[in-house]
PDB file of N, CA and C in Angstrom:
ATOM      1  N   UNK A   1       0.838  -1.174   0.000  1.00  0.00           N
ATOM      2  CA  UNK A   1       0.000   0.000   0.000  1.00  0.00           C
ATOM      3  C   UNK A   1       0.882   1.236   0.000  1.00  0.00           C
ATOM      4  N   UNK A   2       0.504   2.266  -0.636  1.00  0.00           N
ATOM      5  CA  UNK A   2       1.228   3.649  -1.154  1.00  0.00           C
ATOM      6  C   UNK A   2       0.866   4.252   0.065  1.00  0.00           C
ATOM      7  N   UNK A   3       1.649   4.962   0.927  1.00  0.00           N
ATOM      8  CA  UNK A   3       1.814   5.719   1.845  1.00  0.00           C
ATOM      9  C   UNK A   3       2.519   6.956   1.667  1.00  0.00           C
ATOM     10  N   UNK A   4       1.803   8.130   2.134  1.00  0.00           N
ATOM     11  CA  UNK A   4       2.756   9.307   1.975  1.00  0.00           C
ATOM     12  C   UNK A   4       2.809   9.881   3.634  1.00  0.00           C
ATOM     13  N   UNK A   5       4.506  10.154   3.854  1.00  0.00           N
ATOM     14  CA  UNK A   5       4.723  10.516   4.847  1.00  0.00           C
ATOM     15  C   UNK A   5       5.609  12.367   4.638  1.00  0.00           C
ATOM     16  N   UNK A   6       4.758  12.756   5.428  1.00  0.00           N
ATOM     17  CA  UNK A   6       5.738  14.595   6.028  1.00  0.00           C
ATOM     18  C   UNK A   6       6.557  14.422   7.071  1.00  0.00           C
ATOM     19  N   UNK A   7       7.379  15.052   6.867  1.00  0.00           N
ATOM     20  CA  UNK A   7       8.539  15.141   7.444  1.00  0.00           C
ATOM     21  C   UNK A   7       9.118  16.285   7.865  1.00  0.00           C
ATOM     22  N   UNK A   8       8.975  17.334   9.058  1.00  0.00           N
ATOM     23  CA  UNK A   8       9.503  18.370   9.261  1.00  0.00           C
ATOM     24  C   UNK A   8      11.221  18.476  10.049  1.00  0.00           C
ATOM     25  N   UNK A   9      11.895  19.274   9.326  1.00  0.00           N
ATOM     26  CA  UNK A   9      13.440  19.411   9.810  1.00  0.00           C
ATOM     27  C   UNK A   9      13.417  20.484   9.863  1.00  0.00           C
ATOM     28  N   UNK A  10      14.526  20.992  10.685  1.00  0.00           N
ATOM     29  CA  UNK A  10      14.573  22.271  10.985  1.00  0.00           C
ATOM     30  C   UNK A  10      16.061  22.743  10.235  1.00  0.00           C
ATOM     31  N   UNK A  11      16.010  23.404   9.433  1.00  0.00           N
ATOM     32  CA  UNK A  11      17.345  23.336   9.011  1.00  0.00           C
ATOM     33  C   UNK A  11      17.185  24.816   7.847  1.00  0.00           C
ATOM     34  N   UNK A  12      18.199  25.730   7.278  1.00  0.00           N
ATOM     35  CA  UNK A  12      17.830  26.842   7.214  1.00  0.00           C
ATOM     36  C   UNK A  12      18.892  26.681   5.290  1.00  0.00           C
ATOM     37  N   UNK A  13      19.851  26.051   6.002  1.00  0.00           N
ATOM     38  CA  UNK A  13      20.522  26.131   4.465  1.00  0.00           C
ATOM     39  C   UNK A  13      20.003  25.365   3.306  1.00  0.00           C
ATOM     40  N   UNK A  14      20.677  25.291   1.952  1.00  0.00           N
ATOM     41  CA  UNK A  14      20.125  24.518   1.043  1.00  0.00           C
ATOM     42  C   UNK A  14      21.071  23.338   0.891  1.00  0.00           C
ATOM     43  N   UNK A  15      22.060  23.077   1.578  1.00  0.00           N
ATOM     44  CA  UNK A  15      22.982  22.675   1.618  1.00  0.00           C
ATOM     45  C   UNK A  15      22.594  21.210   2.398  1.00  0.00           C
ATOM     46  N   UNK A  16      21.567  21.570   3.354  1.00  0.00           N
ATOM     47  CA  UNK A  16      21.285  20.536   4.384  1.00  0.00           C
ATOM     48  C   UNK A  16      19.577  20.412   3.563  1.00  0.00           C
ATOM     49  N   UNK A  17      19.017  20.931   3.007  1.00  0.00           N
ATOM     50  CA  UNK A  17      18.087  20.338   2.546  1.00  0.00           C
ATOM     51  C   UNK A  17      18.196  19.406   1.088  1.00  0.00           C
ATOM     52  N   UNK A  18      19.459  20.093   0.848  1.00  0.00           N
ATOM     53  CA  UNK A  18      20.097  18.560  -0.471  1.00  0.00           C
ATOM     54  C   UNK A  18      20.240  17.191   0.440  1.00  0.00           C
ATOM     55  N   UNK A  19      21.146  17.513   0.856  1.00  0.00           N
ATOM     56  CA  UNK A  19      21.759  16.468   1.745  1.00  0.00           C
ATOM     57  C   UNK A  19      20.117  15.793   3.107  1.00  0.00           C
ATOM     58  N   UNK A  20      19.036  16.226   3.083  1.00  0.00           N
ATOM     59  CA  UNK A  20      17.941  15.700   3.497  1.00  0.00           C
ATOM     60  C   UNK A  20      17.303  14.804   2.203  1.00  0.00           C
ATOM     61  N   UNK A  21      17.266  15.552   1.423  1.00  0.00           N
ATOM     62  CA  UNK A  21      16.701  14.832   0.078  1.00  0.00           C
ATOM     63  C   UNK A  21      17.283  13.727  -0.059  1.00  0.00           C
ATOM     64  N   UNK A  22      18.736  13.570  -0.449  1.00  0.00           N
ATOM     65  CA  UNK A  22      19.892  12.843  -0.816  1.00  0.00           C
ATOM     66  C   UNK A  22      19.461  11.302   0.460  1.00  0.00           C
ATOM     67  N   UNK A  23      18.936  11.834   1.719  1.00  0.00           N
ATOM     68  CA  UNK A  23      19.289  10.619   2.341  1.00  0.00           C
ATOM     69  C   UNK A  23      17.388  10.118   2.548  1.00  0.00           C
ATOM     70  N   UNK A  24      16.571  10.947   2.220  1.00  0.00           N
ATOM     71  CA  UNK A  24      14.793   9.852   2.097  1.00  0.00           C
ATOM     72  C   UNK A  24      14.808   9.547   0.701  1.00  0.00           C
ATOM     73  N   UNK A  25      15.580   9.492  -0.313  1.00  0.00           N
ATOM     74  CA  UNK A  25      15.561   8.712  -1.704  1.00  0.00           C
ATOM     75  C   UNK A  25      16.604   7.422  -1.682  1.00  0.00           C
ATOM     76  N   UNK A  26      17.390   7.375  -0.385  1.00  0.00           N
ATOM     77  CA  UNK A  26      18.116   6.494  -0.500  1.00  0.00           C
ATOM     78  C   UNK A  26      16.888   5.490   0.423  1.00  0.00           C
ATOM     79  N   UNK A  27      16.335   5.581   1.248  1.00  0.00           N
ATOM     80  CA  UNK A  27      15.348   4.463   1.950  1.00  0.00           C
ATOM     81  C   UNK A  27      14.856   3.731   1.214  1.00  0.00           C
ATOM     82  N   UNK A  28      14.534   2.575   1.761  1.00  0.00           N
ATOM     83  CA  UNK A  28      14.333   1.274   1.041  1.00  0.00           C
ATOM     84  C   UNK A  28      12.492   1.414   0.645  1.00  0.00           C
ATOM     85  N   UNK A  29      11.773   1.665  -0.415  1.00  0.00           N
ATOM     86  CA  UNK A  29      10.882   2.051  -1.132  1.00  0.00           C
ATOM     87  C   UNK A  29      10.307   3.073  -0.973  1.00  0.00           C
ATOM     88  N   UNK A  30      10.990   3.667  -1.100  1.00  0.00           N
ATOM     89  CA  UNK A  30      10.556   5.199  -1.334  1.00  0.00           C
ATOM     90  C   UNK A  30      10.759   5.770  -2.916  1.00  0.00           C
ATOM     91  N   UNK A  31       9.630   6.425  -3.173  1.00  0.00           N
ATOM     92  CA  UNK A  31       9.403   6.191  -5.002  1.00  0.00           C
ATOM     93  C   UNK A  31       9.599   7.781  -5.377  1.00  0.00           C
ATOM     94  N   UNK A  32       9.562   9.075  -4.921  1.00  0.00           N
ATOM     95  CA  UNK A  32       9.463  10.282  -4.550  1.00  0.00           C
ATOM     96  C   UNK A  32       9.201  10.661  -3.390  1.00  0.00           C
ATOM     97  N   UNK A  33      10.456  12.149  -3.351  1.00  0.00           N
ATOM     98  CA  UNK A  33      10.476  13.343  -2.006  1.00  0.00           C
ATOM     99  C   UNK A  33      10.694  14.505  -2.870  1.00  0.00           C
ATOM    100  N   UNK A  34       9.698  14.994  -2.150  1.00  0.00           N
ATOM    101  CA  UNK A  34       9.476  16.564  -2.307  1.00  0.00           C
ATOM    102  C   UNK A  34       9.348  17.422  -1.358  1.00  0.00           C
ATOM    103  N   UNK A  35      10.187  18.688  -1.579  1.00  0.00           N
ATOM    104  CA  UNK A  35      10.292  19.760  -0.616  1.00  0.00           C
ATOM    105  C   UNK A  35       8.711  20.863  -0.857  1.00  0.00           C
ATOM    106  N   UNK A  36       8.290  20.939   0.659  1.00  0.00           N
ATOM    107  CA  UNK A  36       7.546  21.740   0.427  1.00  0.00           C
ATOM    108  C   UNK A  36       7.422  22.422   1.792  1.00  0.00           C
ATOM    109  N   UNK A  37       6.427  23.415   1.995  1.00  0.00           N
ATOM    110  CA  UNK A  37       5.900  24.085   3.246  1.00  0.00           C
ATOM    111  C   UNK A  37       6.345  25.785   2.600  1.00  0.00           C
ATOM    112  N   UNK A  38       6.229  26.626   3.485  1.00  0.00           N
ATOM    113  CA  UNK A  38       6.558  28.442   3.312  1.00  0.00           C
ATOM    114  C   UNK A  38       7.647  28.258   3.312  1.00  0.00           C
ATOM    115  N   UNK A  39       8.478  27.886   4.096  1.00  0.00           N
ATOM    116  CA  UNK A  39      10.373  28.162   4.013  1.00  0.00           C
ATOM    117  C   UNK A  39      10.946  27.053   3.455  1.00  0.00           C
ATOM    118  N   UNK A  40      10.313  25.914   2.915  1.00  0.00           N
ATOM    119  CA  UNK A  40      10.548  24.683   2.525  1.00  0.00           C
ATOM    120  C   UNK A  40      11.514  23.532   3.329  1.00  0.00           C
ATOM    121  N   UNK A  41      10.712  23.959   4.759  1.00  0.00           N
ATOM    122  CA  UNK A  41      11.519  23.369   6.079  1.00  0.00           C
ATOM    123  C   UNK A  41      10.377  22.081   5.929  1.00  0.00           C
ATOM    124  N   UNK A  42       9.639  21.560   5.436  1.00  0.00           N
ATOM    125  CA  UNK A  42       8.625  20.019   5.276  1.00  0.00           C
ATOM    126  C   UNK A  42       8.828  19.624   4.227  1.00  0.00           C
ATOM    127  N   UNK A  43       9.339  17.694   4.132  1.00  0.00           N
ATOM    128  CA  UNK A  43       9.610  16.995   3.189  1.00  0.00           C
ATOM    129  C   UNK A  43       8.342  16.024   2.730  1.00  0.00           C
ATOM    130  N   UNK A  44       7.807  15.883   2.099  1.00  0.00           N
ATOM    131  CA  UNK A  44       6.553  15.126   1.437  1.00  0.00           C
ATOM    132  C   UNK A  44       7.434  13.680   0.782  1.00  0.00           C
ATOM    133  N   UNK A  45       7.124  12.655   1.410  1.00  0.00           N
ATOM    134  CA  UNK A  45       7.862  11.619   0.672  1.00  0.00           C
ATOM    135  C   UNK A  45       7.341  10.228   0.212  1.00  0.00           C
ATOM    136  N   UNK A  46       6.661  10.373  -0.523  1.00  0.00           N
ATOM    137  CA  UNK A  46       5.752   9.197  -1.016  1.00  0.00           C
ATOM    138  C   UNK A  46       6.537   7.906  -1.596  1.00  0.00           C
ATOM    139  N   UNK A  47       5.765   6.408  -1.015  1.00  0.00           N
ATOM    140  CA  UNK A  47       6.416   5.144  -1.591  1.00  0.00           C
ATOM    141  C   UNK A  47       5.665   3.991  -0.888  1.00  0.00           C
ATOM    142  N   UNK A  48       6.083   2.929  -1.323  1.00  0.00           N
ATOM    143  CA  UNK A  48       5.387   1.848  -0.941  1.00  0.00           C
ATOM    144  C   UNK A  48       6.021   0.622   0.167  1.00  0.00           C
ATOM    145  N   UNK A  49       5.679   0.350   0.773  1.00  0.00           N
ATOM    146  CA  UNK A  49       6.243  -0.546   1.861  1.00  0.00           C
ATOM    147  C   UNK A  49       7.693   0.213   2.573  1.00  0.00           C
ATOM    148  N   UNK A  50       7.862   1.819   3.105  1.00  0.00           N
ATOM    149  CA  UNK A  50       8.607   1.787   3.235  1.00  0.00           C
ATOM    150  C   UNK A  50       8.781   2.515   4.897  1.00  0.00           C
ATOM    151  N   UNK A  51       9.385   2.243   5.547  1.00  0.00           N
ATOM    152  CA  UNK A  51       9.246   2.429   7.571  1.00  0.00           C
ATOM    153  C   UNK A  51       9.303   4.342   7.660  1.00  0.00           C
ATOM    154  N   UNK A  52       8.285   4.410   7.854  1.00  0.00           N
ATOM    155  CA  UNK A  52       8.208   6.188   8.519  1.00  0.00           C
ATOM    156  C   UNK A  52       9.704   6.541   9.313  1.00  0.00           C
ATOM    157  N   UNK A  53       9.252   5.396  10.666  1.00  0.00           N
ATOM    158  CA  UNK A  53      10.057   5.478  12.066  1.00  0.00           C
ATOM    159  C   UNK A  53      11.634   5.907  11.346  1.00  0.00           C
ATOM    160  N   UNK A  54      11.597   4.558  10.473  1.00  0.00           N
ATOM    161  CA  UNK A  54      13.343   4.404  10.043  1.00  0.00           C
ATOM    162  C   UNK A  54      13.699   5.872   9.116  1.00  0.00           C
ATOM    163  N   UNK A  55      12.967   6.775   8.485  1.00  0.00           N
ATOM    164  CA  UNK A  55      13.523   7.275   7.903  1.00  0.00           C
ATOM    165  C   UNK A  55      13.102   8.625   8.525  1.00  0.00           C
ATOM    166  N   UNK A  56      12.779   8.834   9.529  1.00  0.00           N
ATOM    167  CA  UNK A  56      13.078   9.975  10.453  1.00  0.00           C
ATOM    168  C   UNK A  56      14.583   9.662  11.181  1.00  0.00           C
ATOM    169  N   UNK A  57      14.720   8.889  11.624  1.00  0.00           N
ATOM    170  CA  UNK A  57      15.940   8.657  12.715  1.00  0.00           C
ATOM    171  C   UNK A  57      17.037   8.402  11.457  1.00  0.00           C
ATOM    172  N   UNK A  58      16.937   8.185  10.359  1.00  0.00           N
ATOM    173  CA  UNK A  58      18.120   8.345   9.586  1.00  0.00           C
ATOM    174  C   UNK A  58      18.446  10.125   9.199  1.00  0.00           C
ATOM    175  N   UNK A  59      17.300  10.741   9.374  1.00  0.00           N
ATOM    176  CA  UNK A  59      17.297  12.083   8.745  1.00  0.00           C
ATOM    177  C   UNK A  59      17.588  12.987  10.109  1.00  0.00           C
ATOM    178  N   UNK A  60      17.631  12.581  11.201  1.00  0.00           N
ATOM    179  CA  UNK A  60      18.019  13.124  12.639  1.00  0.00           C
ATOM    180  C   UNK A  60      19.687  12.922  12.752  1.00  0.00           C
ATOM    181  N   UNK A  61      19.522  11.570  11.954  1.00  0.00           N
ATOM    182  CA  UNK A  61      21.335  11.452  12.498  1.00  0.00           C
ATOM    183  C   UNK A  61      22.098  12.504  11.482  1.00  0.00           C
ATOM    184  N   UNK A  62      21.319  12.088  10.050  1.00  0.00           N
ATOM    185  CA  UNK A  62      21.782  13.354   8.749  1.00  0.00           C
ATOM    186  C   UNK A  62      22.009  14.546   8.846  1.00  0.00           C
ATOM    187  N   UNK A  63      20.811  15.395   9.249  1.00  0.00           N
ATOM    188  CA  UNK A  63      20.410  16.692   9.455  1.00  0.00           C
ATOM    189  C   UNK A  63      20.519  17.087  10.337  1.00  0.00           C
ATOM    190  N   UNK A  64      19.957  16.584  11.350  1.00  0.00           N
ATOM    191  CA  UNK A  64      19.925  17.506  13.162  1.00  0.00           C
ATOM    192  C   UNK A  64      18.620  16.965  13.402  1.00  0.00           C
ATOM    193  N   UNK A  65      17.677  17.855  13.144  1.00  0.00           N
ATOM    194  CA  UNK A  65      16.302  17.746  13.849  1.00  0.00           C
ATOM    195  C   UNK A  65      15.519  17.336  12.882  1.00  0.00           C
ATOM    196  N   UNK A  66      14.687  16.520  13.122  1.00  0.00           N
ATOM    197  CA  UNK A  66      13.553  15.847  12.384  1.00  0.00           C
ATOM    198  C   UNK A  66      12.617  15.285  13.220  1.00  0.00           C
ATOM    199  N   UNK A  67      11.337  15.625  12.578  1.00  0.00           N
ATOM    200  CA  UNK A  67       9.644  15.443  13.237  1.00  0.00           C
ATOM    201  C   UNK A  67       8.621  15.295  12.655  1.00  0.00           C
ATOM    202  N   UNK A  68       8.735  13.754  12.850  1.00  0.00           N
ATOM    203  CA  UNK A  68       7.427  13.199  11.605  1.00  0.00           C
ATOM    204  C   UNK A  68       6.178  13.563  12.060  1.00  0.00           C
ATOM    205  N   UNK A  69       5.349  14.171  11.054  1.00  0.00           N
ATOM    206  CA  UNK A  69       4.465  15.032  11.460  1.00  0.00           C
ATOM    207  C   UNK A  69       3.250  14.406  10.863  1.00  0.00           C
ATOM    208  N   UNK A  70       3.103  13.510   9.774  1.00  0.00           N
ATOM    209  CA  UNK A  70       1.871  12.761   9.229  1.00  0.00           C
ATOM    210  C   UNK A  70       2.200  11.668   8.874  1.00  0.00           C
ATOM    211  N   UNK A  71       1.383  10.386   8.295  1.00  0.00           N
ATOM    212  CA  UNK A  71       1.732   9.839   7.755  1.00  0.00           C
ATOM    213  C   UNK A  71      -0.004   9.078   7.394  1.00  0.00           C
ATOM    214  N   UNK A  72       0.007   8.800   6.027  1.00  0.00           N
ATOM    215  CA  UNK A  72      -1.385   9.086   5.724  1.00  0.00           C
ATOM    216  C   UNK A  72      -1.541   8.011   3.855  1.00  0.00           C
ATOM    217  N   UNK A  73      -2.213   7.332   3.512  1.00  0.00           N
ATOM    218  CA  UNK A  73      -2.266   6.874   2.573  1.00  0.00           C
ATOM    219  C   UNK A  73      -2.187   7.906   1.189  1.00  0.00           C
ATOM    220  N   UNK A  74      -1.649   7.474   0.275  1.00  0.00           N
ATOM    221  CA  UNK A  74      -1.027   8.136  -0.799  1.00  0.00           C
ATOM    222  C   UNK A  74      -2.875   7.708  -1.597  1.00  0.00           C
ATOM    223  N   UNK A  75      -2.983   9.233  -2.388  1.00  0.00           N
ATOM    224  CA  UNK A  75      -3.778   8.832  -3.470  1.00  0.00           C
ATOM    225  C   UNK A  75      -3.618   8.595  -4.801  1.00  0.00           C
ATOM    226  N   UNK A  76      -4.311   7.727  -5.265  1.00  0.00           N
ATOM    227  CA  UNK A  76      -3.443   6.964  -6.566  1.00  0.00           C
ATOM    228  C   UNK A  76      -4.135   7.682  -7.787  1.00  0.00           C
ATOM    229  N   UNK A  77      -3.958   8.124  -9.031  1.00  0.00           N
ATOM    230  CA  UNK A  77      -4.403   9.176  -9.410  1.00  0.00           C
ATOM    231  C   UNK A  77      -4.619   7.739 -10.974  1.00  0.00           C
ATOM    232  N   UNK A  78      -6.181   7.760 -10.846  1.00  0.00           N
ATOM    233  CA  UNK A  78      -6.401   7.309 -12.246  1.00  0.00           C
ATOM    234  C   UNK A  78      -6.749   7.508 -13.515  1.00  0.00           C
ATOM    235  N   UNK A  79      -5.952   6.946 -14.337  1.00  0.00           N
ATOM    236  CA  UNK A  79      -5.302   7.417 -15.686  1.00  0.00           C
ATOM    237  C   UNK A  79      -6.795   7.276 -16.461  1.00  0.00           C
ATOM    238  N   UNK A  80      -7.328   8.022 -17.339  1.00  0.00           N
ATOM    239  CA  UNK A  80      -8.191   7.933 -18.167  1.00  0.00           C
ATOM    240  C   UNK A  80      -8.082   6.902 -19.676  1.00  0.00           C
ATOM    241  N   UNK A  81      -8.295   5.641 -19.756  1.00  0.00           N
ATOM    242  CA  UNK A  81      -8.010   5.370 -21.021  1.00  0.00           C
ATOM    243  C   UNK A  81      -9.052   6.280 -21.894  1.00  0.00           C
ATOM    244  N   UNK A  82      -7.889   6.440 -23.360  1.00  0.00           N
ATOM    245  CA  UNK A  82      -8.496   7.280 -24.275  1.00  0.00           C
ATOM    246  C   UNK A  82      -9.068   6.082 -25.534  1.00  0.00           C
ATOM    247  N   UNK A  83     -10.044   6.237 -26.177  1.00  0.00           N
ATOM    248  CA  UNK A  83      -9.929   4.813 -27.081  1.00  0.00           C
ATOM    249  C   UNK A  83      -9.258   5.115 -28.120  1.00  0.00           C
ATOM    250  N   UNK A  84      -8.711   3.781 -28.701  1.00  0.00           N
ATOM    251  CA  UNK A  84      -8.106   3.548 -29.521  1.00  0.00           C
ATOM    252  C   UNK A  84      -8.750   3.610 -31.055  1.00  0.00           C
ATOM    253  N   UNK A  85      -8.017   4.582 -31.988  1.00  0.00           N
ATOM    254  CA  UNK A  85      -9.271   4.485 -33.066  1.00  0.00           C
ATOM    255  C   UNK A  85      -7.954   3.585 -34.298  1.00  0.00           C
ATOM    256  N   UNK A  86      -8.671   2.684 -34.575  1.00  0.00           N
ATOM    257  CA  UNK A  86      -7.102   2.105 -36.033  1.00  0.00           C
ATOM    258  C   UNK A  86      -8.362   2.239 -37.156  1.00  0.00           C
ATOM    259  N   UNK A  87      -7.476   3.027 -38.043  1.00  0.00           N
ATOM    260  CA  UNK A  87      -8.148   3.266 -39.358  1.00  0.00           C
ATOM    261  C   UNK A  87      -7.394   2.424 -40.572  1.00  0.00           C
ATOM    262  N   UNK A  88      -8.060   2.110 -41.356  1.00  0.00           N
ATOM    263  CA  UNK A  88      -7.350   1.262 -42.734  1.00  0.00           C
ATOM    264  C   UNK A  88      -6.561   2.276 -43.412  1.00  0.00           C
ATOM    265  N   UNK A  89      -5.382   1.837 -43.710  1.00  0.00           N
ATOM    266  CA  UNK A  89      -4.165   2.296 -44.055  1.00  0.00           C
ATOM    267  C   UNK A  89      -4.400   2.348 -45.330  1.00  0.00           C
ATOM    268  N   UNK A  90      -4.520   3.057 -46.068  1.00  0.00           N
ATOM    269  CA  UNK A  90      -4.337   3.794 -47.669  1.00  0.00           C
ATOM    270  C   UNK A  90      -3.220   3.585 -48.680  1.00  0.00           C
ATOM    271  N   UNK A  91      -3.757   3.150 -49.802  1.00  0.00           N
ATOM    272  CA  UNK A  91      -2.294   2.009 -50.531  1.00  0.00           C
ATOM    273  C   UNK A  91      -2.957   3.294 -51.752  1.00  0.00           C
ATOM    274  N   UNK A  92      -1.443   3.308 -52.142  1.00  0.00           N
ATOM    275  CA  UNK A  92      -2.047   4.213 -53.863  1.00  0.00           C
ATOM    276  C   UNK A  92      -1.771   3.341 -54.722  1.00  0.00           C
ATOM    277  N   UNK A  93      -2.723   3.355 -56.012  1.00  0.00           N
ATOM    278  CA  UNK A  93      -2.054   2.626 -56.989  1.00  0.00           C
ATOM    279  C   UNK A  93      -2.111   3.717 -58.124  1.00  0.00           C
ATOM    280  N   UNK A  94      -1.346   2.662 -58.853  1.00  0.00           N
ATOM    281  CA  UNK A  94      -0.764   4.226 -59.791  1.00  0.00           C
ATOM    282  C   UNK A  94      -1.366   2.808 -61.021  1.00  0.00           C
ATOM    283  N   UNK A  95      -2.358   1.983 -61.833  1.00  0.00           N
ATOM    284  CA  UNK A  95      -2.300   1.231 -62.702  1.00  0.00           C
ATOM    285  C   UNK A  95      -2.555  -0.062 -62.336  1.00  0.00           C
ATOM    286  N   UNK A  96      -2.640  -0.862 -63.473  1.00  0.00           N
ATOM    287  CA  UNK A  96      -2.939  -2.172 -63.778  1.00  0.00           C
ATOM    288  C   UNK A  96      -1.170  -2.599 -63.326  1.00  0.00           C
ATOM    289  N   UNK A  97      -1.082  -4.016 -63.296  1.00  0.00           N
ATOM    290  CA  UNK A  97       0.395  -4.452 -63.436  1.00  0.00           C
ATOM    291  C   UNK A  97       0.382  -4.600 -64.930  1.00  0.00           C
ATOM    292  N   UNK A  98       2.308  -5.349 -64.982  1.00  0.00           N
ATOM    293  CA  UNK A  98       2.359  -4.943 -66.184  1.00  0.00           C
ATOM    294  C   UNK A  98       2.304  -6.033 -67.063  1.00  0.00           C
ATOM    295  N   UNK A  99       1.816  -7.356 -66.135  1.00  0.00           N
ATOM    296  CA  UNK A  99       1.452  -8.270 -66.726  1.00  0.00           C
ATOM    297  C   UNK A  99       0.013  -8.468 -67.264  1.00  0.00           C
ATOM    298  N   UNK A 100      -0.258  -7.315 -67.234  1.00  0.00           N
ATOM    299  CA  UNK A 100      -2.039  -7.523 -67.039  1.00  0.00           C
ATOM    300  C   UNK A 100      -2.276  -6.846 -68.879  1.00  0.00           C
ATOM    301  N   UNK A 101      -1.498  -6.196 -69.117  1.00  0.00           N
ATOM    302  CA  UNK A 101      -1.337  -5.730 -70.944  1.00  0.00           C
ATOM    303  C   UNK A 101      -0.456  -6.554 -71.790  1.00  0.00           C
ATOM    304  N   UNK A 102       0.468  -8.303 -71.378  1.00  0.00           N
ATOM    305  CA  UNK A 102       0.899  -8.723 -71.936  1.00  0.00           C
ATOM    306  C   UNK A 102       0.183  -9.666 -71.875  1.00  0.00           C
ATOM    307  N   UNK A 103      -0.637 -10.379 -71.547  1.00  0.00           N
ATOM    308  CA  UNK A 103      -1.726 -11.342 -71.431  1.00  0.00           C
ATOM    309  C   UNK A 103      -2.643 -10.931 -72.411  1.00  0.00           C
ATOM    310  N   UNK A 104      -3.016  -9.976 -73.196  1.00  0.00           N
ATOM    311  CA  UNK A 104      -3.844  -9.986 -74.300  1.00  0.00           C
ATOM    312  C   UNK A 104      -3.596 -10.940 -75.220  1.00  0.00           C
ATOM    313  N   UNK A 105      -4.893 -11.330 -76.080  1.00  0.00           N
ATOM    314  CA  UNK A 105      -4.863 -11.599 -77.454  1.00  0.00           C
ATOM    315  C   UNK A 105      -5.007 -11.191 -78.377  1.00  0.00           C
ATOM    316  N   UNK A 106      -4.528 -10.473 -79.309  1.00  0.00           N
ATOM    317  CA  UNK A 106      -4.702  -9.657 -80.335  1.00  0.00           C
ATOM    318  C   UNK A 106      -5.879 -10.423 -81.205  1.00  0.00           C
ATOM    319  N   UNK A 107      -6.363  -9.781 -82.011  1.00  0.00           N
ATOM    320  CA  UNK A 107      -7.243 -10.413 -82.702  1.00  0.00           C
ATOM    321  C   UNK A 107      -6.769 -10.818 -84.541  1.00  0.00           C
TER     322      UNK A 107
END
């Protein structure tokens, strides 16, 4: 099941929010992280079968401070099939073959 977990750190540079990114894409199924919030101090990190717990306490030892703040089923966004239209493919001919004027019988 697709789970999306937030993730708040406290951290001010961009330097430490690479290096936050760098270490919830390395966790074991995690499919996308995204930075978000006003100062872009909350990480949004969506994936499947993969431990909240464990990837706060990896991002505490990384970063400094980290505080899992949700964690909440991911919504799965469904694709519209469009139908398929196959039309008959268009041959030109330019004539008869050219066996078709040596097959006469003259009279």
């Amino acid at each position: 099941m697709k789970q999306k977990v937030v993730v708040r750190f406290g951290t001010k540079s961009s330097k430490s929010r690479s290096k936050a990114l760098t270490i919830a894409v390395g966790v074991q199924g995690v499919t996308s992280a995204t930075l978000k919030g006003q100062n872009k101090d909350e990480m949004e990190v969506v994936g499947e079968g993969m431990d909240s717990v464990v990837l706060t306490t990896l991002l505490r030892k990384g970063v400094g401070s980290a505080e899992l703040v949700s964690v909440a089923p991911a919504e799965e966004k469904k694709k519209e099939e469009t139908p398929v239209v196959v039309s008959s493919p268009y041959y030109y001919t330019y004539g008869p073959p050219y066996n078709y004027y040596t097959n006469w019988v003259l009279p």
